[in-house]
Protein backbone atom coordinates (compact mmCIF):
# COMPACT_ATOMS: atom_id res chain seq x y z
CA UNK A 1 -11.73 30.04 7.32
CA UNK A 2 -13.78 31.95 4.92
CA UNK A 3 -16.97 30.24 3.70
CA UNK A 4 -19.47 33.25 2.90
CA UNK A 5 -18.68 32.21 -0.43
CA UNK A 6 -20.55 28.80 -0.24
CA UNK A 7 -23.52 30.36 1.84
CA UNK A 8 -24.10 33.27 -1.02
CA UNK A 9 -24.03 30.65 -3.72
CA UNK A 10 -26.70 28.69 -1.72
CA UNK A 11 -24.70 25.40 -0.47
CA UNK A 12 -27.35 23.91 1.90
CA UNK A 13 -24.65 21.73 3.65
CA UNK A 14 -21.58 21.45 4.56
CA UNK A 15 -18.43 18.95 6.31
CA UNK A 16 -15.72 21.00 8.12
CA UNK A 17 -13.17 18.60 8.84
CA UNK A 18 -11.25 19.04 11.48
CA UNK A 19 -10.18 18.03 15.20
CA UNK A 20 -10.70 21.49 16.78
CA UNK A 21 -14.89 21.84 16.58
CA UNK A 22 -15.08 24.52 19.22
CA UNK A 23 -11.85 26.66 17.72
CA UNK A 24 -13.22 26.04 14.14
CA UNK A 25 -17.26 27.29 15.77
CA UNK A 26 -15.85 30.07 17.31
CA UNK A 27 -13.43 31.53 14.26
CA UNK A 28 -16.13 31.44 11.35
CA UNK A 29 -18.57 34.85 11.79
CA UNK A 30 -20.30 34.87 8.49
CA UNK A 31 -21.34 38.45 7.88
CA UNK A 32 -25.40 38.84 6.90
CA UNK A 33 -26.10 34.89 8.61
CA UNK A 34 -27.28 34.31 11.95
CA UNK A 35 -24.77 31.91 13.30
CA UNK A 36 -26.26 29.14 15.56
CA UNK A 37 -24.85 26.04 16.71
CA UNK A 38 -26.36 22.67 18.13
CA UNK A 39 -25.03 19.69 20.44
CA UNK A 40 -27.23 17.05 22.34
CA UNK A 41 -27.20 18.40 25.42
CA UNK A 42 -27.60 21.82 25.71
CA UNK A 43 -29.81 22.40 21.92
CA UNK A 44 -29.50 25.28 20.06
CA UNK A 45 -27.47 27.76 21.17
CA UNK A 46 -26.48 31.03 19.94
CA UNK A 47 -23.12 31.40 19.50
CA UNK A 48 -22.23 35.15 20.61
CA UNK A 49 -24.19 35.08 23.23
CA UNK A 50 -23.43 31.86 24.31
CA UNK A 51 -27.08 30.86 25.88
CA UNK A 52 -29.00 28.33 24.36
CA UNK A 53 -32.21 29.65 22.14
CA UNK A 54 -34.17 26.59 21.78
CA UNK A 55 -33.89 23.13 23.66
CA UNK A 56 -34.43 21.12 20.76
CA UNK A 57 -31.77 17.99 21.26
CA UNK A 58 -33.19 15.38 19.15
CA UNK A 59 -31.07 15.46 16.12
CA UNK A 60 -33.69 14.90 13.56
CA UNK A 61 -36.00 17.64 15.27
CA UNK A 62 -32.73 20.23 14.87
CA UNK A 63 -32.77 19.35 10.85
CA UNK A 64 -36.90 20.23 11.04
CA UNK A 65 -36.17 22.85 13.48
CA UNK A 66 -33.32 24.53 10.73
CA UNK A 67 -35.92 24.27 7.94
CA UNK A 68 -38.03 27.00 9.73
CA UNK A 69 -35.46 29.79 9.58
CA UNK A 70 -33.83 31.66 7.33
CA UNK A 71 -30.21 33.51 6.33
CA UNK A 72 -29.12 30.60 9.17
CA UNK A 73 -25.92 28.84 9.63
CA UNK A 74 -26.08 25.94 11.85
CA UNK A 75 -22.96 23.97 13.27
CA UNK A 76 -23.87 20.27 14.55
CA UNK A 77 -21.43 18.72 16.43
CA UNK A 78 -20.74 15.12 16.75
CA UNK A 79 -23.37 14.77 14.36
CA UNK A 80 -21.72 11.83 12.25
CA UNK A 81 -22.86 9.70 15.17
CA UNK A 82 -26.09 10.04 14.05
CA UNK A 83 -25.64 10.42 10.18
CA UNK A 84 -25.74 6.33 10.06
CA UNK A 85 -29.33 6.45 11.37
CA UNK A 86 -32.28 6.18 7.95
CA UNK A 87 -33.94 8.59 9.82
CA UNK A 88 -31.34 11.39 9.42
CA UNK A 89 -30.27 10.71 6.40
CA UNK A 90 -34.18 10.75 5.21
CA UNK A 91 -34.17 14.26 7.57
CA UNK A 92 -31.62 15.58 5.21
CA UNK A 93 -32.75 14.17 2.29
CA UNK A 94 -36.08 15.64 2.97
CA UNK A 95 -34.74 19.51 3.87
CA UNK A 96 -32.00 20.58 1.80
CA UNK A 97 -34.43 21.96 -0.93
CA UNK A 98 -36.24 24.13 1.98
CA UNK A 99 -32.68 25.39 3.38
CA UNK A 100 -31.48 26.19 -0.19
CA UNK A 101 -34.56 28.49 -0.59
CA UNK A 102 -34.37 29.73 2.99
CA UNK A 103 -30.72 30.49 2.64
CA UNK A 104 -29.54 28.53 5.83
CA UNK A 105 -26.74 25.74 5.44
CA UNK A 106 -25.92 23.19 8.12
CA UNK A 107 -22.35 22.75 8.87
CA UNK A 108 -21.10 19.61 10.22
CA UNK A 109 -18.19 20.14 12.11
CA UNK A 110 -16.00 17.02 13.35
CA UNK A 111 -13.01 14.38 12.55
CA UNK A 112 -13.06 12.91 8.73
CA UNK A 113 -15.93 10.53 8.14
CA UNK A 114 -17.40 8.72 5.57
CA UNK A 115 -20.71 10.14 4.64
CA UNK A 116 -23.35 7.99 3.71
CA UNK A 117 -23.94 7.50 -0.41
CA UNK A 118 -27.24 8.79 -0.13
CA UNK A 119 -26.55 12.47 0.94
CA UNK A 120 -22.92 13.00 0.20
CA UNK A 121 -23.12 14.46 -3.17
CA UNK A 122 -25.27 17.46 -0.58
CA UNK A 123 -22.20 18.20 1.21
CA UNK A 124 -18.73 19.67 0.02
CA UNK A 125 -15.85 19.03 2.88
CA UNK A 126 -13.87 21.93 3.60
CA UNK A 127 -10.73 21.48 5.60
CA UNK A 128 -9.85 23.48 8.97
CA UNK A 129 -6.15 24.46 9.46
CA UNK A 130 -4.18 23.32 12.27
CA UNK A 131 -2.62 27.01 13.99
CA UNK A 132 -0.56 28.63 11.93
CA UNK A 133 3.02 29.44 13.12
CA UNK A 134 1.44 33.04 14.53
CA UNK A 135 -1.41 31.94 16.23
CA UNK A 136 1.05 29.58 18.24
CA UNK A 137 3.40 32.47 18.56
CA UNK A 138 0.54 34.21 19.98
CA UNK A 139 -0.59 31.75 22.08
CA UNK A 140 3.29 31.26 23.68
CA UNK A 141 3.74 35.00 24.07
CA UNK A 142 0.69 35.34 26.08
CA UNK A 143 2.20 32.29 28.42
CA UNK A 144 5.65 34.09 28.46
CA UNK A 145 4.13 37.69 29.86
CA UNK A 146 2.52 35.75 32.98
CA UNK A 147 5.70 34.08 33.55
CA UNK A 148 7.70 36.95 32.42
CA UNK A 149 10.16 34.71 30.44
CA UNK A 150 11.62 35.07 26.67
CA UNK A 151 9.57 33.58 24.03
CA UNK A 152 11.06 30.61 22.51
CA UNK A 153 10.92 30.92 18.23
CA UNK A 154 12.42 27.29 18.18
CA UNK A 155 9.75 25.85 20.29
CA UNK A 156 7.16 27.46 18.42
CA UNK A 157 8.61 25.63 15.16
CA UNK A 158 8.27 22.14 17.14
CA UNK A 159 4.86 22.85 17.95
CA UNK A 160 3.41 23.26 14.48
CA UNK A 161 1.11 20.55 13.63
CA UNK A 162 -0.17 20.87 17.03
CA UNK A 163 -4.02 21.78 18.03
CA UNK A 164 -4.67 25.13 19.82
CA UNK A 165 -5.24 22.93 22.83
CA UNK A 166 -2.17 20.60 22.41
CA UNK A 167 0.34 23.62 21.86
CA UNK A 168 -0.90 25.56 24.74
CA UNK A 169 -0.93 22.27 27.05
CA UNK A 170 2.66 21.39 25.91
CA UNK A 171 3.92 24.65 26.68
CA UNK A 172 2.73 24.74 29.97
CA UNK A 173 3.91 21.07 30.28
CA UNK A 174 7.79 22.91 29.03
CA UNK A 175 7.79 25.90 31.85
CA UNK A 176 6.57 23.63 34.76
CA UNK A 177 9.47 20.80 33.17
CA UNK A 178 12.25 22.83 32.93
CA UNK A 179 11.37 26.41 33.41
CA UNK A 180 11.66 27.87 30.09
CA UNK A 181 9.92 26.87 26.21
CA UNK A 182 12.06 23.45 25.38
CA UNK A 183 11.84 22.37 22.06
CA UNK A 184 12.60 18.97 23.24
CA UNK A 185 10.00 18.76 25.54
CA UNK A 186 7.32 20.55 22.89
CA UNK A 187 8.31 17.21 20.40
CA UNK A 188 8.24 14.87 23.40
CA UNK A 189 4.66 15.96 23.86
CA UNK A 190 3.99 16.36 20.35
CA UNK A 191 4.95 12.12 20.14
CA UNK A 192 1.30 11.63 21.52
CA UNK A 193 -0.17 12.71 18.02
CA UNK A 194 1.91 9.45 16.35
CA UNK A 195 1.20 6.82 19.40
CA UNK A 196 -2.52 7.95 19.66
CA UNK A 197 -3.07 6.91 15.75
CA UNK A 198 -1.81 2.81 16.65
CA UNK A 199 -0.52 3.47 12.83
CA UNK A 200 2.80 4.15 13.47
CA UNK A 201 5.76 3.57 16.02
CA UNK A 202 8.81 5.80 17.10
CA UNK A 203 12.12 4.35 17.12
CA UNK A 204 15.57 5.35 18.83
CA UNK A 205 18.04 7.20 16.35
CA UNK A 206 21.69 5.70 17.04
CA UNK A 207 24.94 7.59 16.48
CA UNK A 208 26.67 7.79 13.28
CA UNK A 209 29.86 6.31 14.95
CA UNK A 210 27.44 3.57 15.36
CA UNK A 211 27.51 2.89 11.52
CA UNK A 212 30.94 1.50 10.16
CA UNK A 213 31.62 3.27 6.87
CA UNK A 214 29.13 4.00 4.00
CA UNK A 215 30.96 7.53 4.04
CA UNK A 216 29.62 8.98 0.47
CA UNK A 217 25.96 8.17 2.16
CA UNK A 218 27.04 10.24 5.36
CA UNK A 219 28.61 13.01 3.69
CA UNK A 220 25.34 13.32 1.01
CA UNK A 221 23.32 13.71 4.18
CA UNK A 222 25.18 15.94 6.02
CA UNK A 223 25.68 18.62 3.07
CA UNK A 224 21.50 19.07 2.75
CA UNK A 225 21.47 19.39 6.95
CA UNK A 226 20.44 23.26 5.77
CA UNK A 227 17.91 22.52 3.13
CA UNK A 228 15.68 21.71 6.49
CA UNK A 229 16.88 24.79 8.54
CA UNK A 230 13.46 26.91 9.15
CA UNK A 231 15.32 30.10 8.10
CA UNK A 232 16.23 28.44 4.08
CA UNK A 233 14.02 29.54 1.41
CA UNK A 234 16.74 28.82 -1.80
CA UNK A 235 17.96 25.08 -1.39
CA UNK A 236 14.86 22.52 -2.36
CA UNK A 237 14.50 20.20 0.49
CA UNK A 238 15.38 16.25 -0.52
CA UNK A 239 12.31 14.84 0.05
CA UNK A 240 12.91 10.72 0.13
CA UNK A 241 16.03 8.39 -0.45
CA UNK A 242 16.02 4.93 -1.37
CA UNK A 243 19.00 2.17 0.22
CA UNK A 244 19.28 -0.64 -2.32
CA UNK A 245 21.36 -3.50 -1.22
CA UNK A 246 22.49 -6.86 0.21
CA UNK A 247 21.05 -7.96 3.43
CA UNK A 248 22.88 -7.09 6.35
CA UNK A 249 24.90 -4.34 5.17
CA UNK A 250 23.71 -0.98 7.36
CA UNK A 251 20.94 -0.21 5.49
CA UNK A 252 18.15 0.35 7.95
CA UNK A 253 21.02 1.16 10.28
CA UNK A 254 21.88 3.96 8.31
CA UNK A 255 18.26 5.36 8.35
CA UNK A 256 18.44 5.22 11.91
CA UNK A 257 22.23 6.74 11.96
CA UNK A 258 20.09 10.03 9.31
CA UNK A 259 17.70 10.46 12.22
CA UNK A 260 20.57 10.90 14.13
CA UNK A 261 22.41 13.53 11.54
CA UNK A 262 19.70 15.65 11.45
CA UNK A 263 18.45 15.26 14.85
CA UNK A 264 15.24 14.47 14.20
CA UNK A 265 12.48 11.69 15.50
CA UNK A 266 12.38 8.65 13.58
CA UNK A 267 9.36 7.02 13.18
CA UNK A 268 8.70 3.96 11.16
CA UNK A 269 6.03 3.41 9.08
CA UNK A 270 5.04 -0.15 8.79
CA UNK A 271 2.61 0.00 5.59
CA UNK A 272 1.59 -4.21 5.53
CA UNK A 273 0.48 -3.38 9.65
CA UNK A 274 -2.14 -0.39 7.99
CA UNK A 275 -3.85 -3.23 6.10
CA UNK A 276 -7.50 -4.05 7.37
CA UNK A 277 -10.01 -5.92 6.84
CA UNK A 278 -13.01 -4.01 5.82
CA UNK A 279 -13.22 -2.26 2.43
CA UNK A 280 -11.37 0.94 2.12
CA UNK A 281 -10.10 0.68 5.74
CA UNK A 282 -6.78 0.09 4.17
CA UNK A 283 -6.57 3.16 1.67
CA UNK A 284 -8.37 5.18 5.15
CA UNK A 285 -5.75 3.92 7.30
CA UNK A 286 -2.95 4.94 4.52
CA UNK A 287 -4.58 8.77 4.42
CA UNK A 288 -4.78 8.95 8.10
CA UNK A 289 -0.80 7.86 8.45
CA UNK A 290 0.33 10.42 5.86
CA UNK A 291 -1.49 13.10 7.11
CA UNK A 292 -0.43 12.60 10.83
CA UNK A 293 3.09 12.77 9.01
CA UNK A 294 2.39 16.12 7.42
CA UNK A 295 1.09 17.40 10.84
CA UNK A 296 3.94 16.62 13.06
CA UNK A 297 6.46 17.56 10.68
CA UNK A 298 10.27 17.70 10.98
CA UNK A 299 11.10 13.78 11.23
CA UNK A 300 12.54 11.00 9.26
CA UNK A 301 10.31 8.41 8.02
CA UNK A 302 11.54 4.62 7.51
CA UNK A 303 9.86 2.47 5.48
CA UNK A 304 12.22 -1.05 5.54
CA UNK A 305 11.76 -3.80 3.21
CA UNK A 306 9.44 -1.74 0.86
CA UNK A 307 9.42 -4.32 -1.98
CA UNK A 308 8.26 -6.85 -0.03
CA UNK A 309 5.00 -4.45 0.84
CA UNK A 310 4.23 -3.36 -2.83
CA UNK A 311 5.84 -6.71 -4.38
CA UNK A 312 1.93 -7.14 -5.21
CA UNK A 313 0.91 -4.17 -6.51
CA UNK A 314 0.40 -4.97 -10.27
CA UNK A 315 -1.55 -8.13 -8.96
CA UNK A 316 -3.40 -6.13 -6.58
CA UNK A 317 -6.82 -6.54 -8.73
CA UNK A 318 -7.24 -9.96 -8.52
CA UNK A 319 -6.04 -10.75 -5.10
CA UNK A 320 -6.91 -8.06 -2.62
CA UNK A 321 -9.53 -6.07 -4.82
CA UNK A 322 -6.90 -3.64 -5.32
CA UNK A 323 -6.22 -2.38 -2.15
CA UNK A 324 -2.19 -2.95 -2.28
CA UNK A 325 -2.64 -0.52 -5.51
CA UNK A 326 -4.67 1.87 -3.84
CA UNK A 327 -2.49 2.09 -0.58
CA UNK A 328 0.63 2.49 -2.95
CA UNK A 329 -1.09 5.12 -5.05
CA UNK A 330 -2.18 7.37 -2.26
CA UNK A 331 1.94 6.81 -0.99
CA UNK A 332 3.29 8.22 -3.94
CA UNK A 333 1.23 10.94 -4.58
CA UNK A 334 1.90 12.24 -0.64
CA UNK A 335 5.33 11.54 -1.15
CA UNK A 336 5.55 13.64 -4.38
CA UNK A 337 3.44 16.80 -3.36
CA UNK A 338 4.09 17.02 0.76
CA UNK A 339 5.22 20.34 1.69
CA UNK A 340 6.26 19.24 5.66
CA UNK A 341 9.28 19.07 6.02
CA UNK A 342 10.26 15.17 6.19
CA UNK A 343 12.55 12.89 5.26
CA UNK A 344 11.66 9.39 3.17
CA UNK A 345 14.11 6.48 3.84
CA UNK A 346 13.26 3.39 2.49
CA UNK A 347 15.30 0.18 1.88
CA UNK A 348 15.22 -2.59 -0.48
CA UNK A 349 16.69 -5.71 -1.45
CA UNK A 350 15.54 -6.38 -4.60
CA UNK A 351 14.72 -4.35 -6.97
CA UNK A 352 13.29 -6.24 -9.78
CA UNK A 353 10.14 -6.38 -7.09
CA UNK A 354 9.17 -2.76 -6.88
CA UNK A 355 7.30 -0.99 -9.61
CA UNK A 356 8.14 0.77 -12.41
CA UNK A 357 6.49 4.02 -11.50
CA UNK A 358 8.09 3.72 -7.57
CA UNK A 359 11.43 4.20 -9.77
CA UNK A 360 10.68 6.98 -12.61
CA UNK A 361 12.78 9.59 -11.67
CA UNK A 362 11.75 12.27 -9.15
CA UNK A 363 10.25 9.83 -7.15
CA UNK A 364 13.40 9.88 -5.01
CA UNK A 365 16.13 12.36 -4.67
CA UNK A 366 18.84 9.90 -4.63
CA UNK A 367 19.25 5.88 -4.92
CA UNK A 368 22.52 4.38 -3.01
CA UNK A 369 23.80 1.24 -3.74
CA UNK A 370 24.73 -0.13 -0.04
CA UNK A 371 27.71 -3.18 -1.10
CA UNK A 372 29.52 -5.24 0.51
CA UNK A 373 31.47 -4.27 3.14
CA UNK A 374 35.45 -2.82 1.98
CA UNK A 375 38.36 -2.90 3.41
CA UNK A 376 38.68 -0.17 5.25
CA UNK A 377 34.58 -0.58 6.29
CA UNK A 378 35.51 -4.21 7.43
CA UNK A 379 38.26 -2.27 9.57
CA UNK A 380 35.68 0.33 11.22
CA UNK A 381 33.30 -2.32 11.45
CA UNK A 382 35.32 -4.78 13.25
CA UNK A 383 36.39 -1.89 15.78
CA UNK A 384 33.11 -1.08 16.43
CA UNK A 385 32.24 -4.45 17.17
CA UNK A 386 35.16 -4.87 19.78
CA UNK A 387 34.03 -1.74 21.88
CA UNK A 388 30.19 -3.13 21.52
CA UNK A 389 30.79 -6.45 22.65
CA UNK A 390 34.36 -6.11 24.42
CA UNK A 391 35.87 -8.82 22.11
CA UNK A 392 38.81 -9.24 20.59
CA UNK A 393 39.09 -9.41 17.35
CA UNK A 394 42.55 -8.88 15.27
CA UNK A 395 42.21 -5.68 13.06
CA UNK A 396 44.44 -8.39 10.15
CA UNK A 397 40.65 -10.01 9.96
CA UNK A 398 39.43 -6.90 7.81
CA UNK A 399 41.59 -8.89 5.20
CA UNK A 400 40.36 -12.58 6.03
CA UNK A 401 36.62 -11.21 6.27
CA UNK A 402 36.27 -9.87 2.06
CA UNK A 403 32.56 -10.92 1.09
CA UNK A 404 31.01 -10.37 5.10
CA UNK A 405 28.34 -8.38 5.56
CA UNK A 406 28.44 -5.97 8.70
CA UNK A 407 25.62 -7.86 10.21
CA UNK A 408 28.02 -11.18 9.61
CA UNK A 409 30.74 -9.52 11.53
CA UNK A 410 28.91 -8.82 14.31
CA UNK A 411 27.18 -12.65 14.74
CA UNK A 412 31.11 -13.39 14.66
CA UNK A 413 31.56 -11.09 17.39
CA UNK A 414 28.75 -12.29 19.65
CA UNK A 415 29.47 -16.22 18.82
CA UNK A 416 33.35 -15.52 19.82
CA UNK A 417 32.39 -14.67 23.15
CA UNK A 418 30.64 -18.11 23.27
CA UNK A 419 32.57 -20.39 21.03
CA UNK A 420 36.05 -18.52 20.71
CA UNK A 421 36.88 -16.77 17.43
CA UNK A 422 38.39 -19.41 15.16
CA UNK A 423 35.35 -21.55 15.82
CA UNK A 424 32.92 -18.83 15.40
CA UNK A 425 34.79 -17.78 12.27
CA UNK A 426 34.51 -21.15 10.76
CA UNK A 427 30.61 -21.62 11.68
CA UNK A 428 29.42 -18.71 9.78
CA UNK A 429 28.82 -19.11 6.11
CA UNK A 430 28.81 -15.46 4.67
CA UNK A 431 25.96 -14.66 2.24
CA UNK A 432 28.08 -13.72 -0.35
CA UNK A 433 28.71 -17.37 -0.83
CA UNK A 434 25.51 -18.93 -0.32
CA UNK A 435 23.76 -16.33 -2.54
CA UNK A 436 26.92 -15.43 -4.75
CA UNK A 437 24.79 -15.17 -8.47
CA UNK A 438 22.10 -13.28 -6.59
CA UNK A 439 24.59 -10.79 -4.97
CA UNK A 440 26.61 -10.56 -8.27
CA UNK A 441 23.49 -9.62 -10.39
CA UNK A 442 22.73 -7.07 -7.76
CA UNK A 443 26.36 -5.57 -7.70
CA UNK A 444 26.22 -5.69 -11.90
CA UNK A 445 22.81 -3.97 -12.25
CA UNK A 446 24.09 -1.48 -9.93
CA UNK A 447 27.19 -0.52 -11.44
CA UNK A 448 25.40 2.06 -13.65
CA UNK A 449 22.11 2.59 -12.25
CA UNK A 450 22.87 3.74 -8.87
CA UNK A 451 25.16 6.04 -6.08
CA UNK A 452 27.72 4.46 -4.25
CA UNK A 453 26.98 4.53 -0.53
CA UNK A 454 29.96 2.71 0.56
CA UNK A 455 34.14 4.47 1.64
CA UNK A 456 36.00 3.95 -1.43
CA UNK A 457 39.29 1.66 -0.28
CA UNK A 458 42.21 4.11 -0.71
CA UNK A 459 44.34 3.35 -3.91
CA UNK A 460 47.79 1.84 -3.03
CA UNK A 461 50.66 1.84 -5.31
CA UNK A 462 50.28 -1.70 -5.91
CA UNK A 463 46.52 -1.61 -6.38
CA UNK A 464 47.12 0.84 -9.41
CA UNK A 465 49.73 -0.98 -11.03
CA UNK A 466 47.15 -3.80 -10.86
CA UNK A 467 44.63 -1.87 -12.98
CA UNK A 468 47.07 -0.26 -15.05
CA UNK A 469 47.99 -3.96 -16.21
């Protein structure tokens, strides 16, 4: 990071944001500054020689203490844990004008905070990069020559996102695991940086032979597999897709079955569970979730039921103070301009409830239309369902079955083992029926506004006459 820049112009303060304080210290050598750093415990130290200078370890007596000097950069760390006290802020306050004409600049150096009103318009937050692909190349080649084993170029790919100390840990973790750099184990470590947030959850991909039909969906996702392959740099990389559809069909079954196609972590993202209670914790929360997304990279993210979590957004003034807005603003400006390379899947069921600008085009790279079962999905769906629950059922249901959702056909399944299959076939009203002008408005609005997910029924001599007529 390069900030002689600020300290020539005379910026008195400074926010480096970042989890890496000592890596961040240690990389930034202003030339023509005195570079000095301060903790708690030890005081000031200088940070070349590494021996403290001055044991001054009251906070506010390190501000005074910086006012004295001059051409002097200061790093603080853990310093937001005092910035809440009047008597800093009041310290600060009190000394930027004397280390603007000194020429010193204190840098605060530590995880995103919320400055205080009162001296935040002194500070401009500058952003400290997680390793780039060569530092952890570096960092894995100096692990392979002890070990005298091959570097690993794949495994150096699954640790991006990853702090120094993270990547370094997790390859160590990989050779005493297995031996050798695993990218599997490098992304089972790298899972820690998603359950340590509390924000988000992974979930299990299933198998594609898991999901009965919806074959244009599977083939749309398997021909961009190599718009993600590290090596592409012509095909644009699909960035989110949206499942529109009846309950019950396979929709959040097929984001798990994409996970699964690309073989990549899913995680879910569960935007009503970010809401909190204090002001702005919400929209915090929101940041902190996409940009633990951006970090780990290389993983599809399901979002189900997403009109039911921004159903409120044009309301969002007058009932939560506009946080739903706020939340759903931040979301589709991330989704828009993220660079890492992840997947969006998001489902709906109605989608009269989601805003206008969640639908303007660009927003998503494709919208399927996930119908009722066919034929020859009822078929696939039914055979899955016999090897899952070792039942029974005749393959001549696909026919008796028209208006059943997959989820139907598998309660059928489960209450045959219980009740027998005529009885469990005659318990079980299908929602097709019990929400037919619902379903049929969907279907109709669909027609022209959206892909086909489901396998087209093969056409049949008799079938065609029947359209010809």
């Amino acid at each position: 990071m390069e900030i002689t820049p600020y300290l020539k112009a005379g910026y008195p303060a400074l926010f480096i944001s970042t989890l890496e304080p000592h890596r961040a210290i240690e990389s930034i050598r202003p030339d023509g500054w005195k570079t000095l750093k301060w903790d708690c415990l030890r005081g000031i130290v200088d940070c070349q020689a590494e021996q403290t200078i001055d044991f001054v370890k009251d906070p506010l007596d390190a501000l005074q203490w910086l006012a004295k000097q001059s051409e002097t950069l200061l790093f603080v760390s853990n310093f937001h844990y005092f910035i809440e006290s009047v008597e800093i802020v009041q310290g600060i306050q009190n000394n930027i004008p004397n280390w603007k004409a000194n020429g010193c600049c204190l840098a605060m150096v530590g995880p995103a905070v919320q400055l205080p009103t009162e001296i935040s318009t002194y500070f401009t937050i500058l952003d400290f990069c997680l390793p780039s692909r060569s530092e952890l190349l570096k960092i894995q080649t100096d692990l392979a020559e002890n070990v005298g084993l091959p570097v690993c170029y794949e495994s150096v790919d699954a640790a991006l996102g990853l702090t120094e100390f993270e990547a370094e840990t997790a390859f160590a973790f990989s050779l005493v695991q297995e031996k050798r750099f695993s990218p599997g184990v490098i992304v089972q470590q790298k899972r820690q940086m998603i359950r340590r947030t509390g924000l988000m959850e992974f979930w299990p991909p299933v198998p594609i032979a898991s999901v009965g039909g919806l074959n244009q969906l599977k083939t749309y996702i398997e021909n961009r597999i190599a718009a993600f392959h590290p090596d592409n740099v012509t095909l644009p990389n699909p960035k989110a897709i949206l499942l529109l559809g009846i309950q019950g069909t396979g929709k959040s079954l097929s984001c798990k079955a994409t996970a699964s196609i690309l073989n990549w972590p899913l995680i879910r993202l569960d935007i009503s569970a970010l809401k909190g209670s204090l002001v702005g914790e919400s929209e915090r929360r929101m940041r902190q979730a996409t940009a633990t997304i951006d970090a780990f990279g290389r993983a599809v993210v399901w979002l189900d039921e997403i009109d039911k979590v921004f159903a409120g957004v044009k309301s969002s003034g007058n009932t939560d103070g506009g946080t739903t807005a706020g939340m759903f603003g931040h979301f589709l400006t991330w989704m828009q301009e993220t660079t890492s390379p992840i997947l969006v899947m998001a489902t709906a069921n109605n989608i009269s409830a989601l805003p206008p600008e969640f639908m303007r085009t660009g927003r998503f790279d494709a919208l399927f239309f996930v119908d009722l079962p066919t034929a020859s999905e009822r078929l696939e769906i039914i055979q899955i369902m016999n090897r899952k629950y070792h039942t029974a059922i005749p393959e001549d249901y696909a026919e008796k079955l028209i208006g059943w959702t997959g989820a139907e056909i598998e309660q059928l399944a489960k209450d045959s083992l219980f009740d027998g299959l005529e009885t469990a076939y005659a318990n079980i009203v299908p929602l097709s029926k019990t929400m037919k002008e619902d379903i049929t408005a969907l279907q109709e609005w669909a027609t022209s506004r959206a892909r086909k997910a489901n396998t087209a029924d093969p056409v049949t001599k008799n079938k065609l006459a029947r359209r010809i007529k």
